[in-house]
N, C-alpha and C. Protein backbone atom coordinates (compact mmCIF):
# COMPACT_ATOMS: atom_id res chain seq x y z
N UNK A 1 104.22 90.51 131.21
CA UNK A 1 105.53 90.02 130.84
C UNK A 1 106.35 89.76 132.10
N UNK A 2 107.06 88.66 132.65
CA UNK A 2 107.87 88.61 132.78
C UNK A 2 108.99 88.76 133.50
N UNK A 3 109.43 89.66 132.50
CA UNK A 3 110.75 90.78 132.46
C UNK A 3 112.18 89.60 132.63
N UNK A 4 111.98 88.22 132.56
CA UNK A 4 113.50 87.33 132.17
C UNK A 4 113.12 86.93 133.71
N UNK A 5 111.85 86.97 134.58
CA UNK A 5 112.26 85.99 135.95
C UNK A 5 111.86 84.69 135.24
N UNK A 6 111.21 84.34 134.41
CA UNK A 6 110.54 83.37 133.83
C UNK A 6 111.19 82.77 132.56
N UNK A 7 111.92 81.49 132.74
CA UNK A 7 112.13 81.21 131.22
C UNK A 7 111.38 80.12 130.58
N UNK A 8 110.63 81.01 129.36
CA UNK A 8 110.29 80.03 128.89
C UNK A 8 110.58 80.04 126.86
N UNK A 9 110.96 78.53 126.37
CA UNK A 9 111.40 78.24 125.41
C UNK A 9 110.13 78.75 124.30
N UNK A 10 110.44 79.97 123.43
CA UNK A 10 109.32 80.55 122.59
C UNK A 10 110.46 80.96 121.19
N UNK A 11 109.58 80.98 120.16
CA UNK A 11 109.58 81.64 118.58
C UNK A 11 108.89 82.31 118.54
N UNK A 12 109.25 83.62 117.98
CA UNK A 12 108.59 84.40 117.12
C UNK A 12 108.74 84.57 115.61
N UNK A 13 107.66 84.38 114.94
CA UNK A 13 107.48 84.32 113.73
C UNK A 13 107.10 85.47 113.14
N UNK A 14 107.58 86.27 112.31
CA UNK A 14 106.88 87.27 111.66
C UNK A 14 107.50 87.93 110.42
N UNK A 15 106.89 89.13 109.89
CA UNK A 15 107.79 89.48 108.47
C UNK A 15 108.85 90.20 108.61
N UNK A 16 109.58 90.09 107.65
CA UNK A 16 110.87 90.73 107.87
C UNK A 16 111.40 91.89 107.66
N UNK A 17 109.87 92.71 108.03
CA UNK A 17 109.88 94.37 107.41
C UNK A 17 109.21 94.68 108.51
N UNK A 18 108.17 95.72 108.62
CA UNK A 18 107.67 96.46 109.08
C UNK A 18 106.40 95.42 110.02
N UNK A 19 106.26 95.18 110.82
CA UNK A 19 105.30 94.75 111.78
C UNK A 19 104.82 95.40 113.10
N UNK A 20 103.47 95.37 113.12
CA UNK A 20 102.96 96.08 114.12
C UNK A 20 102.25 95.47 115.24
N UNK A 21 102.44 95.87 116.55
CA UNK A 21 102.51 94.98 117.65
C UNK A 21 102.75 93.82 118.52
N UNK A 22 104.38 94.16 117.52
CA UNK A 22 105.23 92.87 118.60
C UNK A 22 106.39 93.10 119.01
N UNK A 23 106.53 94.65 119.06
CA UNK A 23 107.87 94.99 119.91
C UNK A 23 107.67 94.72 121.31
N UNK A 24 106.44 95.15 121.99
CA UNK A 24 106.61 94.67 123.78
C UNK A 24 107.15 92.99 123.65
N UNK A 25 106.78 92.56 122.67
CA UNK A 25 107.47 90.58 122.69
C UNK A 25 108.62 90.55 122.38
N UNK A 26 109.16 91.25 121.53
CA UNK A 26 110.06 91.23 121.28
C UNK A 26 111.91 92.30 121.81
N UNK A 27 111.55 93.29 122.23
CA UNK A 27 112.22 94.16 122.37
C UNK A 27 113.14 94.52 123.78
N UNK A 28 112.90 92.95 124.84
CA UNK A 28 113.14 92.41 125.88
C UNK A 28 114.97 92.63 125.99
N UNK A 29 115.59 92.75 126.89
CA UNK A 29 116.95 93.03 126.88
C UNK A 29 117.18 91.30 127.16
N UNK A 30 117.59 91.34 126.20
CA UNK A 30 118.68 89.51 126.55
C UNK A 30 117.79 88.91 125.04
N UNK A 31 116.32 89.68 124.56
CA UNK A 31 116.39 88.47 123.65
C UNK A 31 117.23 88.69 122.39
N UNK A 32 116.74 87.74 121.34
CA UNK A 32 118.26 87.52 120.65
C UNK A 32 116.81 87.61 119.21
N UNK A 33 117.39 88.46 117.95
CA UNK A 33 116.55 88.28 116.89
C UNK A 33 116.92 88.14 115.60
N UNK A 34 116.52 86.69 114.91
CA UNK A 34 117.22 86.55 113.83
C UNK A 34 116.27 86.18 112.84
N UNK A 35 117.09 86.88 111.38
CA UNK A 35 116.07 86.61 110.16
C UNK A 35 116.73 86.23 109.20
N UNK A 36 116.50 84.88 108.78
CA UNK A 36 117.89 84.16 108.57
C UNK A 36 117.10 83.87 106.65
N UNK A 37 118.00 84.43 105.74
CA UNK A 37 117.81 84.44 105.00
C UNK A 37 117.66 83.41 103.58
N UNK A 38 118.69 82.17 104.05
CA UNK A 38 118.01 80.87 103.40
C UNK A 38 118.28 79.96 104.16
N UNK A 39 118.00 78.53 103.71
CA UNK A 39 117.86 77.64 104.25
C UNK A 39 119.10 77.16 105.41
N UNK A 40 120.16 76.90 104.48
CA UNK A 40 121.45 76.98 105.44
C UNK A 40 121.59 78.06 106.81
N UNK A 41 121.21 79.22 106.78
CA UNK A 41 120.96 80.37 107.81
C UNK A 41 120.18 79.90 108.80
N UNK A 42 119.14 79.72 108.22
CA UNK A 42 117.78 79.48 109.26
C UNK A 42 118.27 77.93 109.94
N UNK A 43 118.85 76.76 109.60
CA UNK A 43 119.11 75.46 110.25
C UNK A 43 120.27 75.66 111.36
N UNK A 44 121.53 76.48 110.71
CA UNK A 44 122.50 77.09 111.34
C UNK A 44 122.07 77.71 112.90
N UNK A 45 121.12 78.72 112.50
CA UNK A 45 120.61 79.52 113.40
C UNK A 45 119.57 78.95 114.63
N UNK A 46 118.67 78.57 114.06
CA UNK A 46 117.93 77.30 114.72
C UNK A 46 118.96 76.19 115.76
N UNK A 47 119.66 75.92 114.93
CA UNK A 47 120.34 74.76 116.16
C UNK A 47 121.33 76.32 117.04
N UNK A 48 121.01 77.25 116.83
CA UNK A 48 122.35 78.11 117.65
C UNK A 48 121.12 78.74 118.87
N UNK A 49 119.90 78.60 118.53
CA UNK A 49 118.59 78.64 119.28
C UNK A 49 118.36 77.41 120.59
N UNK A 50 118.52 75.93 119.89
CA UNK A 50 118.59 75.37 120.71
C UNK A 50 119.95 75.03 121.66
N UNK A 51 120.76 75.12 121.29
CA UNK A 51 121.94 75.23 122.48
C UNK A 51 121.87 76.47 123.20
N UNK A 52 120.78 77.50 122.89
CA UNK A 52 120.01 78.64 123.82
C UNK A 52 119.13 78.26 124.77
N UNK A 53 118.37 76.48 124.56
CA UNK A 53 117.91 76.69 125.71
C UNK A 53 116.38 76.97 124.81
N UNK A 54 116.43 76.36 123.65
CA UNK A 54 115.35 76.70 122.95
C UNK A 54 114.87 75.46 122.13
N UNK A 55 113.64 74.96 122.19
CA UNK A 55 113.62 73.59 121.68
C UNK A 55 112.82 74.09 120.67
N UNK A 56 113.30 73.12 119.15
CA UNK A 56 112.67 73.71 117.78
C UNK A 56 113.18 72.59 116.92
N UNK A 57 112.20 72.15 116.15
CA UNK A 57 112.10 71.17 115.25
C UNK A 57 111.84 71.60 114.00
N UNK A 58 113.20 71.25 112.80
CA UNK A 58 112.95 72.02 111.64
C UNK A 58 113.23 70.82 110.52
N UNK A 59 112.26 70.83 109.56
CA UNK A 59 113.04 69.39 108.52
C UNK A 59 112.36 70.19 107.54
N UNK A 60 113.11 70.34 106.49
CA UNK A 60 113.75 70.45 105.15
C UNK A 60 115.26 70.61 104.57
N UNK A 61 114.98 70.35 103.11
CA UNK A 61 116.26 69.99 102.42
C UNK A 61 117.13 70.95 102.96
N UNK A 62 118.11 70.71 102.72
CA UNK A 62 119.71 71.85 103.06
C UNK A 62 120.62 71.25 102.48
N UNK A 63 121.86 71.87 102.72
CA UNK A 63 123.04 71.45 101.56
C UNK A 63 123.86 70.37 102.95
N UNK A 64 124.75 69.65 101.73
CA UNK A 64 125.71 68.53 102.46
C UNK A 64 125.81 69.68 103.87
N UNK A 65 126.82 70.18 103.45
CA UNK A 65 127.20 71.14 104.76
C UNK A 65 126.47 71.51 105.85
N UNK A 66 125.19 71.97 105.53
CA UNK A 66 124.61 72.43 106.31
C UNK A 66 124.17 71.14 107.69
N UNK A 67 123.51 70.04 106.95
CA UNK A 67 123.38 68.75 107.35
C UNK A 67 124.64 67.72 108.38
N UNK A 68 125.72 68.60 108.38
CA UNK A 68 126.77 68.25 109.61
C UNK A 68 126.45 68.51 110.80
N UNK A 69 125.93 67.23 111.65
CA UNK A 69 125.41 67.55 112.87
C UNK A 69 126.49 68.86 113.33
N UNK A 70 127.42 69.17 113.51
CA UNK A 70 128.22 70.29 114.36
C UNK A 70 127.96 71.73 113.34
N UNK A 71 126.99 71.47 112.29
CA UNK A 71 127.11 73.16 111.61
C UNK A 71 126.27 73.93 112.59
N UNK A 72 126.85 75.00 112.69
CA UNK A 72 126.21 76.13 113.64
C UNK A 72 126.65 77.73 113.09
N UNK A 73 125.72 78.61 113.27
CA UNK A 73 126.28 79.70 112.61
C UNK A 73 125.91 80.92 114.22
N UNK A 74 127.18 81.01 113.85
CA UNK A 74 127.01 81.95 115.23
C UNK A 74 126.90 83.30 114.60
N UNK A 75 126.03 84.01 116.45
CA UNK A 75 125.57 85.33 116.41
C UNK A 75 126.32 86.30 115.86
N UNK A 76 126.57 87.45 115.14
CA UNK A 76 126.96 88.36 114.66
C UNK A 76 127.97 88.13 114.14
N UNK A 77 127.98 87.43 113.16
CA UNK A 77 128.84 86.94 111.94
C UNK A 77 127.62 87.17 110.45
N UNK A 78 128.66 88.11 109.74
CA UNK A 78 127.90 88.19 108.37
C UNK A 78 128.25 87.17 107.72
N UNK A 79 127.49 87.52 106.14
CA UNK A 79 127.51 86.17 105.30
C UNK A 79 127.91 86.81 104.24
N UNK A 80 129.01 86.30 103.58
CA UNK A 80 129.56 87.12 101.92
C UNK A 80 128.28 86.93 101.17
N UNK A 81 127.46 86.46 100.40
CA UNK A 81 126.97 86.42 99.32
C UNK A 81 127.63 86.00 98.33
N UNK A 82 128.31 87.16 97.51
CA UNK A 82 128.97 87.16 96.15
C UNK A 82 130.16 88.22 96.58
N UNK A 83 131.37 87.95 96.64
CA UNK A 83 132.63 88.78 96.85
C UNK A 83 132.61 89.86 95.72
N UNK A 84 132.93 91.08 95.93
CA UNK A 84 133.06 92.40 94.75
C UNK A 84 134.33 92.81 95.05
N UNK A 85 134.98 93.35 94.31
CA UNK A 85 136.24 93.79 94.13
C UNK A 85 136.13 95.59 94.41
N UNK A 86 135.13 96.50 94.00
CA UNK A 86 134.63 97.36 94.35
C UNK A 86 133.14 98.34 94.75
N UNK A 87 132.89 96.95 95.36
CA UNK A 87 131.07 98.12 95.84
C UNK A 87 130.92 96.62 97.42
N UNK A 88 130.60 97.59 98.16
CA UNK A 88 130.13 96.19 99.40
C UNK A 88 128.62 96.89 99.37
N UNK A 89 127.76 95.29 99.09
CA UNK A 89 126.49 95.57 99.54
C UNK A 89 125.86 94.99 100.62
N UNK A 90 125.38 95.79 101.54
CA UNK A 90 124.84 95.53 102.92
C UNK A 90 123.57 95.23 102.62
N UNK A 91 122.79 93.92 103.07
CA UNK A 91 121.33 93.71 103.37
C UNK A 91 121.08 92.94 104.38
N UNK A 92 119.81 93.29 104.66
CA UNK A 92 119.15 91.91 105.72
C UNK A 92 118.52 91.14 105.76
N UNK A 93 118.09 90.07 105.73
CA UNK A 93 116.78 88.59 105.43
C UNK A 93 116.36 88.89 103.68
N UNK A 94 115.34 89.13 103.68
CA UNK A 94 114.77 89.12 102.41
C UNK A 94 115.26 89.75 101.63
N UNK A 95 115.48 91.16 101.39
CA UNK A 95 116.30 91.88 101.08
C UNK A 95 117.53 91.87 100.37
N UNK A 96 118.23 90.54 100.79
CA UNK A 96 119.25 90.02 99.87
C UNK A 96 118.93 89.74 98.35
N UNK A 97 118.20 89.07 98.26
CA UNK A 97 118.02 88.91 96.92
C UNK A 97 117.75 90.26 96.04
N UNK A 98 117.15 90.99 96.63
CA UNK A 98 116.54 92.52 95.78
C UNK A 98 118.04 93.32 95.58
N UNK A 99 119.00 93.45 96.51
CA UNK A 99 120.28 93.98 97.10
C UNK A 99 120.93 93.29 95.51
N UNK A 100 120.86 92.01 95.34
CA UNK A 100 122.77 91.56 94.53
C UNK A 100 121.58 91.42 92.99
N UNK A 101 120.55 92.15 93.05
CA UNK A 101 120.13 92.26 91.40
C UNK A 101 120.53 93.03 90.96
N UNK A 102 121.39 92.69 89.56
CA UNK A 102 121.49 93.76 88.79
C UNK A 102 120.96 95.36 88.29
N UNK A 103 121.18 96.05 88.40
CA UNK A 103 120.56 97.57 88.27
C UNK A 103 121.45 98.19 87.24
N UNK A 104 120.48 98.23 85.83
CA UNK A 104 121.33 98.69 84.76
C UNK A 104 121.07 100.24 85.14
N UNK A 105 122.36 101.29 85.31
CA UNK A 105 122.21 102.55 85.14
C UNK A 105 122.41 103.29 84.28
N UNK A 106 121.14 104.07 83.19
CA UNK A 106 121.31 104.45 82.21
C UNK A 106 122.24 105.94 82.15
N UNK A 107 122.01 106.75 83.53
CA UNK A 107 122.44 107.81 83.71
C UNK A 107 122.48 108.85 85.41
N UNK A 108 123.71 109.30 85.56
CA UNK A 108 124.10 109.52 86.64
C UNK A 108 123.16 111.03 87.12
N UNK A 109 122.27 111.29 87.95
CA UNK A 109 121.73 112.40 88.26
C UNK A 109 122.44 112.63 89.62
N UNK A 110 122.24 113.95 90.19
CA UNK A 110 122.60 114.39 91.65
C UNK A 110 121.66 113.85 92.46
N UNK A 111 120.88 113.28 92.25
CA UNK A 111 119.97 112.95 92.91
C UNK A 111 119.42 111.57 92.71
N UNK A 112 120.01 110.72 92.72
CA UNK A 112 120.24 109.46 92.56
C UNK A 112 120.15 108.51 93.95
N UNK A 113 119.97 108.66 94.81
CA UNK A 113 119.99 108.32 96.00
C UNK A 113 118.84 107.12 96.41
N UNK A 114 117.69 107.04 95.89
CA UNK A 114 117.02 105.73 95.58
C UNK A 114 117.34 104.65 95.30
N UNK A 115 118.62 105.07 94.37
CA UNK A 115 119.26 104.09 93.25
C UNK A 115 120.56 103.02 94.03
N UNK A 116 120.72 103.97 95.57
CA UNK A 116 121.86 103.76 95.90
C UNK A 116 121.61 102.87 97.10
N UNK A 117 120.60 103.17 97.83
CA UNK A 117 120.27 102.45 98.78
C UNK A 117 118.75 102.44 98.94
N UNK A 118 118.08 101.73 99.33
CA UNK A 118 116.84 101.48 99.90
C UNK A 118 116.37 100.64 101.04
N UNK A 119 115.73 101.01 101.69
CA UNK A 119 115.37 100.09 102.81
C UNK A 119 113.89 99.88 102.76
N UNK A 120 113.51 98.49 103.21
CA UNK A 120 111.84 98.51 103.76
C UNK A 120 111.61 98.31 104.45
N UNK A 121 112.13 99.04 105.49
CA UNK A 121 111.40 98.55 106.70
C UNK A 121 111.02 100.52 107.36
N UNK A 122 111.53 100.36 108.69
CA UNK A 122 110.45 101.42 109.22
C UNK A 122 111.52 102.53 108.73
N UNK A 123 111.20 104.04 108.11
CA UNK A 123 112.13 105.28 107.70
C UNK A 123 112.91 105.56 109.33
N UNK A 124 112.82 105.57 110.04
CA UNK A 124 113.39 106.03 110.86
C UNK A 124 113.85 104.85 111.98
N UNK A 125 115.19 104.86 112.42
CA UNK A 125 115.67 103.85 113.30
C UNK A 125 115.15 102.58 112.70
N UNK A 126 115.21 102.38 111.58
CA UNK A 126 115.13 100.52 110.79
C UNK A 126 116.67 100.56 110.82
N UNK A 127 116.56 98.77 109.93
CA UNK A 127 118.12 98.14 110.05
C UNK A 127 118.93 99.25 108.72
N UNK A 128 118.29 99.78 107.68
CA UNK A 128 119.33 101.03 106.84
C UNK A 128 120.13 102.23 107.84
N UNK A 129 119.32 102.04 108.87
CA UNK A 129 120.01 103.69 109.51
C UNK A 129 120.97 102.73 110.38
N UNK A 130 120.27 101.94 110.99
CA UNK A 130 121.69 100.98 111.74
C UNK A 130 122.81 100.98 111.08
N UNK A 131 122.51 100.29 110.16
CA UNK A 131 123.97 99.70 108.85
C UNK A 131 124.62 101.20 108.82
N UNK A 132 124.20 102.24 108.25
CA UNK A 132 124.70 103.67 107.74
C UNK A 132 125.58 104.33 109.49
N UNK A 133 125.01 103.84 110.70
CA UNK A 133 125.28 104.37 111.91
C UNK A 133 126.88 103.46 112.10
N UNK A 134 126.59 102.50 111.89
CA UNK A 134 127.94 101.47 112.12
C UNK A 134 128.56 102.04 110.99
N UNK A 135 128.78 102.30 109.81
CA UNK A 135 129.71 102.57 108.98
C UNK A 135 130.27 103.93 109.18
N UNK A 136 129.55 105.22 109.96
CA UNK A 136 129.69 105.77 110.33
C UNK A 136 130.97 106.04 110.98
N UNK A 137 130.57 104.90 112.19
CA UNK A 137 131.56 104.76 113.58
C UNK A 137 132.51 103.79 113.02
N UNK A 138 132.92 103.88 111.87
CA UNK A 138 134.27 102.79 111.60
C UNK A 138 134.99 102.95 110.93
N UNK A 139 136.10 103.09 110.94
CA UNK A 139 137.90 103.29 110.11
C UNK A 139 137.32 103.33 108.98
N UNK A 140 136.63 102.15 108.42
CA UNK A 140 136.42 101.85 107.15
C UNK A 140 135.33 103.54 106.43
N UNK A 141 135.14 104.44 107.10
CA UNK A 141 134.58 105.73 106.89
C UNK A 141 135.34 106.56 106.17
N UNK A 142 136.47 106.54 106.56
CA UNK A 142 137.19 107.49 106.24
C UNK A 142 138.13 106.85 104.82
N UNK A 143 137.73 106.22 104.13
CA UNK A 143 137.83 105.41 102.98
C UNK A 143 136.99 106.01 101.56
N UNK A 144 135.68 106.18 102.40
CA UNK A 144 134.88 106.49 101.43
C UNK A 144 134.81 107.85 101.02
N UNK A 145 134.32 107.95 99.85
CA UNK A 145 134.14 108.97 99.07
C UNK A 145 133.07 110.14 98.84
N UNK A 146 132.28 109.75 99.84
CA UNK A 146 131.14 110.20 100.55
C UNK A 146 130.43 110.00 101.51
N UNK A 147 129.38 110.11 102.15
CA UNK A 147 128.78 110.14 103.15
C UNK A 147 127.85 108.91 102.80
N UNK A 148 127.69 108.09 103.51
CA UNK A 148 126.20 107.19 103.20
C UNK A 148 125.12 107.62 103.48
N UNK A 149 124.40 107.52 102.41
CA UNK A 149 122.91 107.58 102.68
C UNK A 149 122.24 106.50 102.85
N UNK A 150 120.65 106.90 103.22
CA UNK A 150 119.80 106.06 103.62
C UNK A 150 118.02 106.45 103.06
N UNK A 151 118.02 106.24 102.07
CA UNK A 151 116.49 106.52 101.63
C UNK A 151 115.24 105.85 102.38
């Protein structure tokens, strides 16, 4: 590797859970990693790749909007989904869709904690303990009514 004396214009492709042997490729200080969850995301993101200095050729459908040569979705900006009046649900790439499905609850146990959050990716230091670490460290903590978990 490397180590950033060398630039050269690369993608990495892979799943959006648990993968094994591509952190030395990936885990580089300066690179940038995104898992862009639909179409609008991924074109957004892609052209925010090539004004990185990253050449990438992508054609499929997208919405009017997206299709404005100037749409760009910049780095660390979330995406509403569906606005709630009381529950915020946090997900990442794929995950969204599983996240804003309905979950009929027939009955409240102490031990319900499956029900409340789940992650798939790695149990320890994945993006659930991230999300739960940032909510942690933020005003918005001392709001809640409990502690977050992370199954």
């Amino acid at each position: 590797m490397p180590n950033g004396d060398i630039h050269v214009a690369i993608v990495f492709r892979g799943l959006n859970c648990r993968v094994a042997g591509v952190l030395c490729n990936t885990a580089r200080y300066g690179s940038v990693i995104v898992s862009p969850y639909d179409l609008e995301d991924a074109r957004g993101l892609f052209k925010a790749a090539i004004h990185a200095r990253t050449r990438l050729y992508v054609s499929f459908p997208v919405s009017k909007e997206a299709q404005d040569k100037d749409f760009v979705i910049e780095f660390d900006k979330a995406k509403v989904m569906m606005p709630g009046t009381n529950v915020t649900v946090v997900a990442f790439s794929r995950t969204v869709g599983e996240a804003l499905m309905p979950l009929l609850k027939r009955e409240r146990t102490p031990n319900d904690q499956p029900h409340c959050f789940h992650q798939k990716g790695w149990g320890q230091s994945g993006i659930g303990f991230e999300i739960v670490g940032i909510i942690m460290e933020m005003e918005a903590f001392d709001y809640l009514d409990n502690n977050p978990l992370s199954a």
